[in-house]
PDB file of N, CA and C in Angstrom:
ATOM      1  N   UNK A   1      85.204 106.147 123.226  1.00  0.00           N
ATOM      2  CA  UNK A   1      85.402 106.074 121.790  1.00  0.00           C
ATOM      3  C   UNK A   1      86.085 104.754 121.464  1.00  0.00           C
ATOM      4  N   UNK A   2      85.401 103.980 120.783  1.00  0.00           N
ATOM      5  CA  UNK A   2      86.024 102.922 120.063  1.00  0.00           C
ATOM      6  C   UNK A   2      87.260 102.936 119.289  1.00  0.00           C
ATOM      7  N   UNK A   3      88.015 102.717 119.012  1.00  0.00           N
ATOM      8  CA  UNK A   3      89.221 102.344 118.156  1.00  0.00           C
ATOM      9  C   UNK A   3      89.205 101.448 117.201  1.00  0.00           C
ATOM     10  N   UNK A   4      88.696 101.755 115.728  1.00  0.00           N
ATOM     11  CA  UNK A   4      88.595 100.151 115.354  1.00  0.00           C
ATOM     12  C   UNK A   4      90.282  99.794 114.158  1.00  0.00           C
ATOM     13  N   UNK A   5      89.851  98.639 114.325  1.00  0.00           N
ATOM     14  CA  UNK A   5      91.626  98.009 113.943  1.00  0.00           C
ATOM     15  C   UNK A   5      90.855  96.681 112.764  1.00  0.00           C
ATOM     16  N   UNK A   6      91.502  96.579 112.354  1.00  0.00           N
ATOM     17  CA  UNK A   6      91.635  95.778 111.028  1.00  0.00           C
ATOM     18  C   UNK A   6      92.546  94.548 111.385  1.00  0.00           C
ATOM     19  N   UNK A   7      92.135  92.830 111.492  1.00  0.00           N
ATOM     20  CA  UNK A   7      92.990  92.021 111.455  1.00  0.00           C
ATOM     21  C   UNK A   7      94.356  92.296 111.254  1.00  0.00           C
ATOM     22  N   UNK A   8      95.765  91.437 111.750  1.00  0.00           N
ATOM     23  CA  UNK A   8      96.369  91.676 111.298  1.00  0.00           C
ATOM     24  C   UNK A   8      96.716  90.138 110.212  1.00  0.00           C
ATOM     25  N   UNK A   9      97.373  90.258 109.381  1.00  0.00           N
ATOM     26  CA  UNK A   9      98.125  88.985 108.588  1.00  0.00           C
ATOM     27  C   UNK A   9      98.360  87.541 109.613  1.00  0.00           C
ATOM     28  N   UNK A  10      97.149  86.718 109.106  1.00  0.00           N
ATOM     29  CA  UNK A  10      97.526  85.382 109.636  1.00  0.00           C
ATOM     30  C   UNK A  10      98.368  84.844 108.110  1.00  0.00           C
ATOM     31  N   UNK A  11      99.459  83.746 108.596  1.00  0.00           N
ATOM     32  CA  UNK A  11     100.419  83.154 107.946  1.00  0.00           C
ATOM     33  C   UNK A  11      99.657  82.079 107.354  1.00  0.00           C
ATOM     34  N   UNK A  12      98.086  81.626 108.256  1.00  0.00           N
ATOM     35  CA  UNK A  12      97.661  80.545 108.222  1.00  0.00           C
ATOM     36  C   UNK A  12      96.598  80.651 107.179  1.00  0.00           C
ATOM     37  N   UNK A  13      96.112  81.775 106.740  1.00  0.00           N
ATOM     38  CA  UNK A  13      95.567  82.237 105.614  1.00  0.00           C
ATOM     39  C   UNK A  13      95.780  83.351 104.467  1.00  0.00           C
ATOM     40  N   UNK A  14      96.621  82.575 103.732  1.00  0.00           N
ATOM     41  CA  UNK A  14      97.270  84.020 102.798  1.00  0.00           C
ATOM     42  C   UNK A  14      96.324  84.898 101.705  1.00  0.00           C
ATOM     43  N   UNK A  15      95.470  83.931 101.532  1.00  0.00           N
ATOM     44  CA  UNK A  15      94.276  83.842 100.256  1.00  0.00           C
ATOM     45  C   UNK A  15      93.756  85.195 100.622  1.00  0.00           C
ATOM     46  N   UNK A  16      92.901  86.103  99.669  1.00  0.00           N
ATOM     47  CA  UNK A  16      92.340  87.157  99.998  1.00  0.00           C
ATOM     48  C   UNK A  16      90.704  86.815 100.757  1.00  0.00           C
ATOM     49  N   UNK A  17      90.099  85.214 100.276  1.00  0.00           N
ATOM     50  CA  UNK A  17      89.033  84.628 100.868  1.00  0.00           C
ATOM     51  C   UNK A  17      89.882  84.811 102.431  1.00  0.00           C
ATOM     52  N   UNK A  18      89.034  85.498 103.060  1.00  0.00           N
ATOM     53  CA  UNK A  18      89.016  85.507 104.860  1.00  0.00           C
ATOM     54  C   UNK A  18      87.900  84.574 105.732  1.00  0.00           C
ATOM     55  N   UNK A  19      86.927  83.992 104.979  1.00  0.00           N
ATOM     56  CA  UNK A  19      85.774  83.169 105.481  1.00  0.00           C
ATOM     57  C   UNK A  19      86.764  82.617 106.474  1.00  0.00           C
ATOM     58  N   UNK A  20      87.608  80.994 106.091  1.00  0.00           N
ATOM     59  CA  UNK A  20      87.851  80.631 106.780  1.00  0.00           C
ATOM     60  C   UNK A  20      88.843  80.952 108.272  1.00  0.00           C
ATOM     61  N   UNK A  21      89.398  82.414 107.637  1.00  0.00           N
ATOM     62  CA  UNK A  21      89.973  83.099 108.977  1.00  0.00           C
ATOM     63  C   UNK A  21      89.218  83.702 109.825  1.00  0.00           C
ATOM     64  N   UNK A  22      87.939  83.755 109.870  1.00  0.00           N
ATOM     65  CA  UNK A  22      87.174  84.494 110.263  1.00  0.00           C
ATOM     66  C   UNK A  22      86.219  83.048 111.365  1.00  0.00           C
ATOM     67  N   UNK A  23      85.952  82.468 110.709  1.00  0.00           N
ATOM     68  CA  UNK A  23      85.193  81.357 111.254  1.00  0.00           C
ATOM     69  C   UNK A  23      86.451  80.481 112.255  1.00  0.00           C
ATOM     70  N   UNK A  24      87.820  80.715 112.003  1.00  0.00           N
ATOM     71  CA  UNK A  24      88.672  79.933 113.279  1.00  0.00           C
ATOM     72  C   UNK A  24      88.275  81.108 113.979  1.00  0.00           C
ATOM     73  N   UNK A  25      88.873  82.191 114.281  1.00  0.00           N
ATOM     74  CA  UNK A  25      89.085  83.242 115.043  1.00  0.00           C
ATOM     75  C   UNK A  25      88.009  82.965 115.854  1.00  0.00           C
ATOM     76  N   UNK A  26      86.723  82.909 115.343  1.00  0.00           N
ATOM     77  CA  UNK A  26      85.582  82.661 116.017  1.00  0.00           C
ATOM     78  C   UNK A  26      85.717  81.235 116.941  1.00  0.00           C
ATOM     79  N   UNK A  27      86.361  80.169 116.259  1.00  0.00           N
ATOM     80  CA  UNK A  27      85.942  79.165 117.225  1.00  0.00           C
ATOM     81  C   UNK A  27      87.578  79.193 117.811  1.00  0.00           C
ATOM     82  N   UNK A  28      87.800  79.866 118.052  1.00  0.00           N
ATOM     83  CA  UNK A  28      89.548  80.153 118.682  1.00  0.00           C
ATOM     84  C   UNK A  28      89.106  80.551 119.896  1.00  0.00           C
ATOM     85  N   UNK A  29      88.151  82.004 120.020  1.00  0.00           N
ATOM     86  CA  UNK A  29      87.834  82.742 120.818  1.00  0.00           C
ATOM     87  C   UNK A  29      87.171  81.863 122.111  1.00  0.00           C
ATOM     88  N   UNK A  30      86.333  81.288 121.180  1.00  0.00           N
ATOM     89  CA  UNK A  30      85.451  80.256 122.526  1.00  0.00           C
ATOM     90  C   UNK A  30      86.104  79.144 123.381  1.00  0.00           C
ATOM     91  N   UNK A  31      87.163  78.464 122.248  1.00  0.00           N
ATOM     92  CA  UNK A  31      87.830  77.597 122.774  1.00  0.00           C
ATOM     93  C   UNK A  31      88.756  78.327 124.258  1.00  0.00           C
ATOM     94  N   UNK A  32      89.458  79.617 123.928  1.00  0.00           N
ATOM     95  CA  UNK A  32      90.068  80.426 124.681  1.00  0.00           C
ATOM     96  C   UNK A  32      88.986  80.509 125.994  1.00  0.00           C
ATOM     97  N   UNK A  33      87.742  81.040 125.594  1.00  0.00           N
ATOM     98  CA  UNK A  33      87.219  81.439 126.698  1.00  0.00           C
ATOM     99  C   UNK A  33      87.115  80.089 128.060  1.00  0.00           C
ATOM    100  N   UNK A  34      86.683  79.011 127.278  1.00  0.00           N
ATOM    101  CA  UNK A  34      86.426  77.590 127.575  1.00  0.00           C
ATOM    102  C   UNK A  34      86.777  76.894 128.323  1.00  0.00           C
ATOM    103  N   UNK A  35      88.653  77.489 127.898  1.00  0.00           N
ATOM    104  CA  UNK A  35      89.428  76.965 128.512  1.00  0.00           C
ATOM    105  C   UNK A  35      90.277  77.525 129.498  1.00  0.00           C
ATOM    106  N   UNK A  36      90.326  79.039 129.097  1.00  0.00           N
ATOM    107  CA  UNK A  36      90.975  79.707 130.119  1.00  0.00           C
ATOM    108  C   UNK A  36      90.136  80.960 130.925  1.00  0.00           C
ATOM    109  N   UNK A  37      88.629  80.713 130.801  1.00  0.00           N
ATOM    110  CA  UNK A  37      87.764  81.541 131.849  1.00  0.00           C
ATOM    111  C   UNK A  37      87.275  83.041 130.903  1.00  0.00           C
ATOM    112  N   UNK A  38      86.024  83.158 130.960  1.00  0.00           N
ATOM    113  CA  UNK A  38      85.790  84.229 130.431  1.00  0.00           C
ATOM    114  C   UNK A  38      86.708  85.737 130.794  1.00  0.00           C
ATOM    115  N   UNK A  39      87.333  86.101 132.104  1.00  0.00           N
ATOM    116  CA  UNK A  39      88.373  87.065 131.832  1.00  0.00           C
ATOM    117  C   UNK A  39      89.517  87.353 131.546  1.00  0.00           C
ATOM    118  N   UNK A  40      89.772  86.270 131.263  1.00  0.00           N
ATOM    119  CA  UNK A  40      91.194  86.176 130.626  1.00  0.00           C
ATOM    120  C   UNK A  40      91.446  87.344 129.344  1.00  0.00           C
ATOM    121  N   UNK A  41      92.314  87.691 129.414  1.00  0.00           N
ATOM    122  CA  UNK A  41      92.213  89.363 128.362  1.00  0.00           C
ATOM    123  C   UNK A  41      92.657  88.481 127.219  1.00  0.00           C
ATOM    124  N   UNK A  42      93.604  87.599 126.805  1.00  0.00           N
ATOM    125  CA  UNK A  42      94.649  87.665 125.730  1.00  0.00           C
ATOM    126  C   UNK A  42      93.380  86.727 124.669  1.00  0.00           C
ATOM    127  N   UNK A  43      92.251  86.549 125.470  1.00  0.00           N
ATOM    128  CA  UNK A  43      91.409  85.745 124.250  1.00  0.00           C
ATOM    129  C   UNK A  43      90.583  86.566 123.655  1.00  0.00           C
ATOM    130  N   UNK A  44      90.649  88.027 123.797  1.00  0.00           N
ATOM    131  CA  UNK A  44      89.759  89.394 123.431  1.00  0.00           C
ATOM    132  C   UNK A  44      91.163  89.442 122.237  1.00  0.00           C
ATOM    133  N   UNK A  45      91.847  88.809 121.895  1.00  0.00           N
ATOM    134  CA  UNK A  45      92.717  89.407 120.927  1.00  0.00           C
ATOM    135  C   UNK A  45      91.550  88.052 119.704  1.00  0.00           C
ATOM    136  N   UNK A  46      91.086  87.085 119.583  1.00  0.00           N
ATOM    137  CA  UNK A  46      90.624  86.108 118.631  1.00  0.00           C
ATOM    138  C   UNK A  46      88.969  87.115 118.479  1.00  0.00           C
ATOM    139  N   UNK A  47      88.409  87.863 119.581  1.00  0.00           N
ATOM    140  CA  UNK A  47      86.909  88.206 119.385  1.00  0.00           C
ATOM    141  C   UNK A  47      87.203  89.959 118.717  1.00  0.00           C
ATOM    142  N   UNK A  48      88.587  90.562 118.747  1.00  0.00           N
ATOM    143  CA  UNK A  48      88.813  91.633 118.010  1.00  0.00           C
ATOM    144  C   UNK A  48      88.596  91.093 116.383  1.00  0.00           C
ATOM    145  N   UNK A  49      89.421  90.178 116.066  1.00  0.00           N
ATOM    146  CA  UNK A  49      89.586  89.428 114.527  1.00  0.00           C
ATOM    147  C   UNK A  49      88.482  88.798 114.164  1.00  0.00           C
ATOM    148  N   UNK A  50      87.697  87.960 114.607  1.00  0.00           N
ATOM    149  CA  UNK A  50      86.171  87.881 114.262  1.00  0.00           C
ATOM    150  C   UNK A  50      85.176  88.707 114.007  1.00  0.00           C
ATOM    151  N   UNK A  51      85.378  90.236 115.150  1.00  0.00           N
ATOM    152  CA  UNK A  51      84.553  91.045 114.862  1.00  0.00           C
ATOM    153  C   UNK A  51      84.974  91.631 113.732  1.00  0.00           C
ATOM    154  N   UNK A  52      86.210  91.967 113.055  1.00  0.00           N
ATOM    155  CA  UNK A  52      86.620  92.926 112.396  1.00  0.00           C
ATOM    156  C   UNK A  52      86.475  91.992 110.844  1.00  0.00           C
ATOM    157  N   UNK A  53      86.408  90.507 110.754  1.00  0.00           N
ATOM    158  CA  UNK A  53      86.343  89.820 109.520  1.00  0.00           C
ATOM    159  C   UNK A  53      85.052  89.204 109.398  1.00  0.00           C
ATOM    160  N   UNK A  54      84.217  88.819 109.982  1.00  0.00           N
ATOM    161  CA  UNK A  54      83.095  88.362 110.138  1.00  0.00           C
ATOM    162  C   UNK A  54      81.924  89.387 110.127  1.00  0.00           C
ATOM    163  N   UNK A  55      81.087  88.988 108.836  1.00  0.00           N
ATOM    164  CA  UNK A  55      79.399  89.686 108.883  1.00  0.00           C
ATOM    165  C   UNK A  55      78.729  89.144 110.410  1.00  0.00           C
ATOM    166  N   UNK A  56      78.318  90.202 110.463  1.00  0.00           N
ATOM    167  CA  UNK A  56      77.502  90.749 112.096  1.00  0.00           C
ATOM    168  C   UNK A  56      76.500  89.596 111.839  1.00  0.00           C
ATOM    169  N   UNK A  57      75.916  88.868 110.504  1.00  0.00           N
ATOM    170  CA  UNK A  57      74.945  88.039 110.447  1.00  0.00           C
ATOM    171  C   UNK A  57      75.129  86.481 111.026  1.00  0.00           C
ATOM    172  N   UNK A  58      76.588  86.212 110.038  1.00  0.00           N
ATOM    173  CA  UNK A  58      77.392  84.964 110.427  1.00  0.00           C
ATOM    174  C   UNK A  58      77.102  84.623 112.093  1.00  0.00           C
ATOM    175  N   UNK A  59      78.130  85.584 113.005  1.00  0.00           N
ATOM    176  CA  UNK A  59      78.106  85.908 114.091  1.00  0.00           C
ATOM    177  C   UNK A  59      76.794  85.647 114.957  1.00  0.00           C
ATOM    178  N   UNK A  60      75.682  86.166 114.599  1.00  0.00           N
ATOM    179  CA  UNK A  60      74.734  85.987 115.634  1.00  0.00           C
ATOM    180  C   UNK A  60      73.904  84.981 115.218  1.00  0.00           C
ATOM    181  N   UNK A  61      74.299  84.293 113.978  1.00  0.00           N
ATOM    182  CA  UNK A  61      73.604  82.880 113.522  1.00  0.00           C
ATOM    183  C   UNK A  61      74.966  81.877 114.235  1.00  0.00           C
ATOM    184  N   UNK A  62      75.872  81.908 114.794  1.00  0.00           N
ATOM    185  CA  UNK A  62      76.708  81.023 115.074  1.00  0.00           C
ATOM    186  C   UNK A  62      76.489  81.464 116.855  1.00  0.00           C
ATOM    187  N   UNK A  63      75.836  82.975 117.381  1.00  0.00           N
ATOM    188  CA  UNK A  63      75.660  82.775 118.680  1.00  0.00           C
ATOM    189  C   UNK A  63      74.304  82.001 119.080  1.00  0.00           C
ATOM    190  N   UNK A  64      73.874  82.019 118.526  1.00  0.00           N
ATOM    191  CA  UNK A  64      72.288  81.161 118.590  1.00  0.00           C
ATOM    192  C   UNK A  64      72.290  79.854 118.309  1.00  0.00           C
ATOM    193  N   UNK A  65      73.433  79.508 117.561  1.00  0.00           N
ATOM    194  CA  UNK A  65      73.945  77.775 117.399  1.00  0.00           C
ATOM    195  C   UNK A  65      74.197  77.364 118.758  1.00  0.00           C
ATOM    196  N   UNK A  66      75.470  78.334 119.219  1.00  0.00           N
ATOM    197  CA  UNK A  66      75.696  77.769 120.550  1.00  0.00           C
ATOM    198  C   UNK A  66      75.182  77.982 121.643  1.00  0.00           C
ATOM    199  N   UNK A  67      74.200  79.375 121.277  1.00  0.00           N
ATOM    200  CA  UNK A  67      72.903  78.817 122.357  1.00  0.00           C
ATOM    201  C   UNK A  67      72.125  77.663 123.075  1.00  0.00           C
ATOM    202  N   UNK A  68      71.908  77.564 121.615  1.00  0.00           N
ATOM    203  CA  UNK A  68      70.982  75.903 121.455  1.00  0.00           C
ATOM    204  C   UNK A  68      71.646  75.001 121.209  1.00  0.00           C
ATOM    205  N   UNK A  69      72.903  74.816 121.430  1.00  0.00           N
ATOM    206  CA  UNK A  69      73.284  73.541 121.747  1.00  0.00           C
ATOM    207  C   UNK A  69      73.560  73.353 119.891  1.00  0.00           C
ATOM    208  N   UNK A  70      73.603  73.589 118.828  1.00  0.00           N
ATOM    209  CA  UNK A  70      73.675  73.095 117.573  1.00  0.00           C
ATOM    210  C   UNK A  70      74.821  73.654 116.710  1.00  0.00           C
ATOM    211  N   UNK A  71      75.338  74.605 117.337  1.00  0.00           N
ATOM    212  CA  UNK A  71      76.689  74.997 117.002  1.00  0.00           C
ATOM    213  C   UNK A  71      77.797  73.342 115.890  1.00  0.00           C
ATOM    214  N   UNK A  72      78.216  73.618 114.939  1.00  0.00           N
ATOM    215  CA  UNK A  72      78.630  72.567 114.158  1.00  0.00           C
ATOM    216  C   UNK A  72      79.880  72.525 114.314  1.00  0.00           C
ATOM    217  N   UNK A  73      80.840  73.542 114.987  1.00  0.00           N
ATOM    218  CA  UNK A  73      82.103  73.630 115.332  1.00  0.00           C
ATOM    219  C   UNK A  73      82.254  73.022 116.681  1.00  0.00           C
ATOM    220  N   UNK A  74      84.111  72.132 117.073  1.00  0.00           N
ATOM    221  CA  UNK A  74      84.334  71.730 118.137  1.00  0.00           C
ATOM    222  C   UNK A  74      84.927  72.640 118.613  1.00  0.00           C
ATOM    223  N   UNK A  75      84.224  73.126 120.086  1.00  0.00           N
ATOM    224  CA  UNK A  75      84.960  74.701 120.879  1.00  0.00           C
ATOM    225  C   UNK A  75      85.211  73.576 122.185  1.00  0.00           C
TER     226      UNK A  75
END
């Protein structure tokens, strides 16, 4: 059974617009993975907050960016 959880309060976005908290979290996560190895647990805390603020659409149009190499963010 899943548990689902709701972001908590970034300081770094107070605005009720979450786009741009949603789109770091995302390139937070990768950078994390990138840099500190896909099992590293504490970077599953940036892909909880992406999943939970980010449309499922965003997401798999930004996994297919970095599929192909066209991703517009620096991870």
């Amino acid at each position: 059974m899943t548990k689902l959880e709701t972001a908590p309060f970034d300081p770094r976005f107070p605005n009720q617009n979450v786009t741009r908290y949603c789109y770091q979290s995302y390139v937070d996560f990768h950078r994390c993975q990138k840099k500190r190895g896909t099992n590293y647990e504490p970077c599953n805390y940036f892909k909880k907050v992406f999943n939970s603020m980010c449309p499922n659409a965003w997401v798999e149009k930004w996994n297919d960016q970095i599929d192909s190499g066209t991703f517009p963010g620096r991870i």
